[in-house]
Protein backbone atom coordinates (compact mmCIF):
# COMPACT_ATOMS: atom_id res chain seq x y z
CA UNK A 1 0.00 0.00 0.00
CA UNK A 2 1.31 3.26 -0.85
CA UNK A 3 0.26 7.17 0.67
CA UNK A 4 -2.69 8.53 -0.54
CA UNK A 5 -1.32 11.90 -0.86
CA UNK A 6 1.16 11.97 -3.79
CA UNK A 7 3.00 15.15 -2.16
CA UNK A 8 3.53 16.57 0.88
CA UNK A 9 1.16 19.13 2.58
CA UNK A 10 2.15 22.93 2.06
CA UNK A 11 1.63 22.74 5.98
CA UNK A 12 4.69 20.14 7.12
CA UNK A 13 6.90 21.09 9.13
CA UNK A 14 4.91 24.28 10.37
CA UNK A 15 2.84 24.88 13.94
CA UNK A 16 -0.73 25.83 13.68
CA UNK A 17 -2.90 26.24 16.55
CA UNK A 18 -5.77 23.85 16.91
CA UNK A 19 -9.35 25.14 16.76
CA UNK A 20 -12.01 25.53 19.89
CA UNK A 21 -13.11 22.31 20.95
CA UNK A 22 -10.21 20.06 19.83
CA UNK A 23 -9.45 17.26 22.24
CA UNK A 24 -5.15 16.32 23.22
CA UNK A 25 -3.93 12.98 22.87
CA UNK A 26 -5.14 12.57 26.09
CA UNK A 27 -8.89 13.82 25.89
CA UNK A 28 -7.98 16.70 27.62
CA UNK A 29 -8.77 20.16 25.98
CA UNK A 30 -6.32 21.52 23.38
CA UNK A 31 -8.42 24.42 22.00
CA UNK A 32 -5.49 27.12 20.83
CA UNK A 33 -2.55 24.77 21.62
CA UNK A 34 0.55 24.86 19.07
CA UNK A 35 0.42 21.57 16.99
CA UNK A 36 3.17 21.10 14.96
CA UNK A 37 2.52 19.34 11.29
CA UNK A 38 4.97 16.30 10.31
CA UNK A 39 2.66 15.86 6.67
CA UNK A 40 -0.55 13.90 6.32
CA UNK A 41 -0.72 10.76 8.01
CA UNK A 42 -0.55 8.42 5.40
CA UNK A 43 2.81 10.16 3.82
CA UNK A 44 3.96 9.12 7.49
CA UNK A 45 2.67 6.04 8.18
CA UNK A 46 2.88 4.85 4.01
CA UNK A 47 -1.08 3.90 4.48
CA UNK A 48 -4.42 5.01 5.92
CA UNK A 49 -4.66 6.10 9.50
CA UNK A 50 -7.80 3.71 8.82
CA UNK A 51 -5.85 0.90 8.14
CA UNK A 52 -3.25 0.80 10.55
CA UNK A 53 -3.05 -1.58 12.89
CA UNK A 54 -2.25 -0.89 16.69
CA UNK A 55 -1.25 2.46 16.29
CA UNK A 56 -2.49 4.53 19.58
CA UNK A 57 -2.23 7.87 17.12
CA UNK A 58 -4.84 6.26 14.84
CA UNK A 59 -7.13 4.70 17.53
CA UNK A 60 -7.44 7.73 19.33
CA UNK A 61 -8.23 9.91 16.06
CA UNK A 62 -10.91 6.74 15.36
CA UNK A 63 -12.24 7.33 18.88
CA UNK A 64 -12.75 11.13 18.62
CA UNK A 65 -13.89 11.06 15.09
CA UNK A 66 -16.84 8.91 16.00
CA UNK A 67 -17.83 10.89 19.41
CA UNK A 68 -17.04 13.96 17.64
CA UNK A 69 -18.64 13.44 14.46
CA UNK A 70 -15.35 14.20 12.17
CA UNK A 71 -14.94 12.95 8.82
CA UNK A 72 -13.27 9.92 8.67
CA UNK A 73 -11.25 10.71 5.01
CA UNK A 74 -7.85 10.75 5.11
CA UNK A 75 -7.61 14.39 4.90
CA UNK A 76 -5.36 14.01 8.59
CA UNK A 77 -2.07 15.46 9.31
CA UNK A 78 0.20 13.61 11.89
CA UNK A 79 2.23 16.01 14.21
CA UNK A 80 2.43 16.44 17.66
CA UNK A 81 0.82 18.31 21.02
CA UNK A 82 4.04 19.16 23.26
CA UNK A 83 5.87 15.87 22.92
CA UNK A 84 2.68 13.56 21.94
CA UNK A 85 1.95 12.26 18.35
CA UNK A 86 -1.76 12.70 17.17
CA UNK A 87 -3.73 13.00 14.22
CA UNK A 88 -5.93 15.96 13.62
CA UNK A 89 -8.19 16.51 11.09
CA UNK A 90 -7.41 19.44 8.54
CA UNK A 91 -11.02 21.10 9.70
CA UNK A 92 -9.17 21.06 12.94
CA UNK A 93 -6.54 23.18 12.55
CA UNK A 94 -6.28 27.14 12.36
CA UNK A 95 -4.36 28.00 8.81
CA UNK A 96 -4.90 31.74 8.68
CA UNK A 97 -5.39 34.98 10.90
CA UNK A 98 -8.56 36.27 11.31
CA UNK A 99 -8.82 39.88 12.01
């Protein structure tokens, strides 16, 4: 299996804060915290987050996209909260300034 995403996202490599209401790796609040981008999840992992097997990164994203109601596409970056890898949704992240 091969990424879905033939290139990497304009966003790797960058911090972005996450949008109200975003859960940490740990279910604890992360509204406004700094998450920085590796790429999208399957340039990382070389697959679906859907397919991956054992992966605490992708169980938890399963887990809050189903209480949470996100989309379960593979339109997911893979970066990290402070020292923790998680997968966030693109509709999860802030990518410009609002005045």
């Amino acid at each position: 299996m091969s990424a879905i995403h033939p290139e990497s996202s304009p966003l790797a490599g960058q911090t972005v804060k996450l949008r109200e209401g975003v859960q940490g790796p740990f279910g604890g609040d992360a509204s406004g915290a700094e998450y920085r981008i590796d790429d999208w999840a399957d340039r990382v992992f070389d697959k679906s987050w859907g397919v991956m097997e054992g992966n605490p990164a992708c169980l938890v994203y399963a887990i809050r996209a189903a209480v949470a109601g996100l989309p379960t596409d593979d339109e997911v970056f893979y970066g990290k909260v402070g020292a923790f890898g998680q997968l966030i949704h693109v509709t999860e992240v802030i990518t410009e300034v609002t005045a």
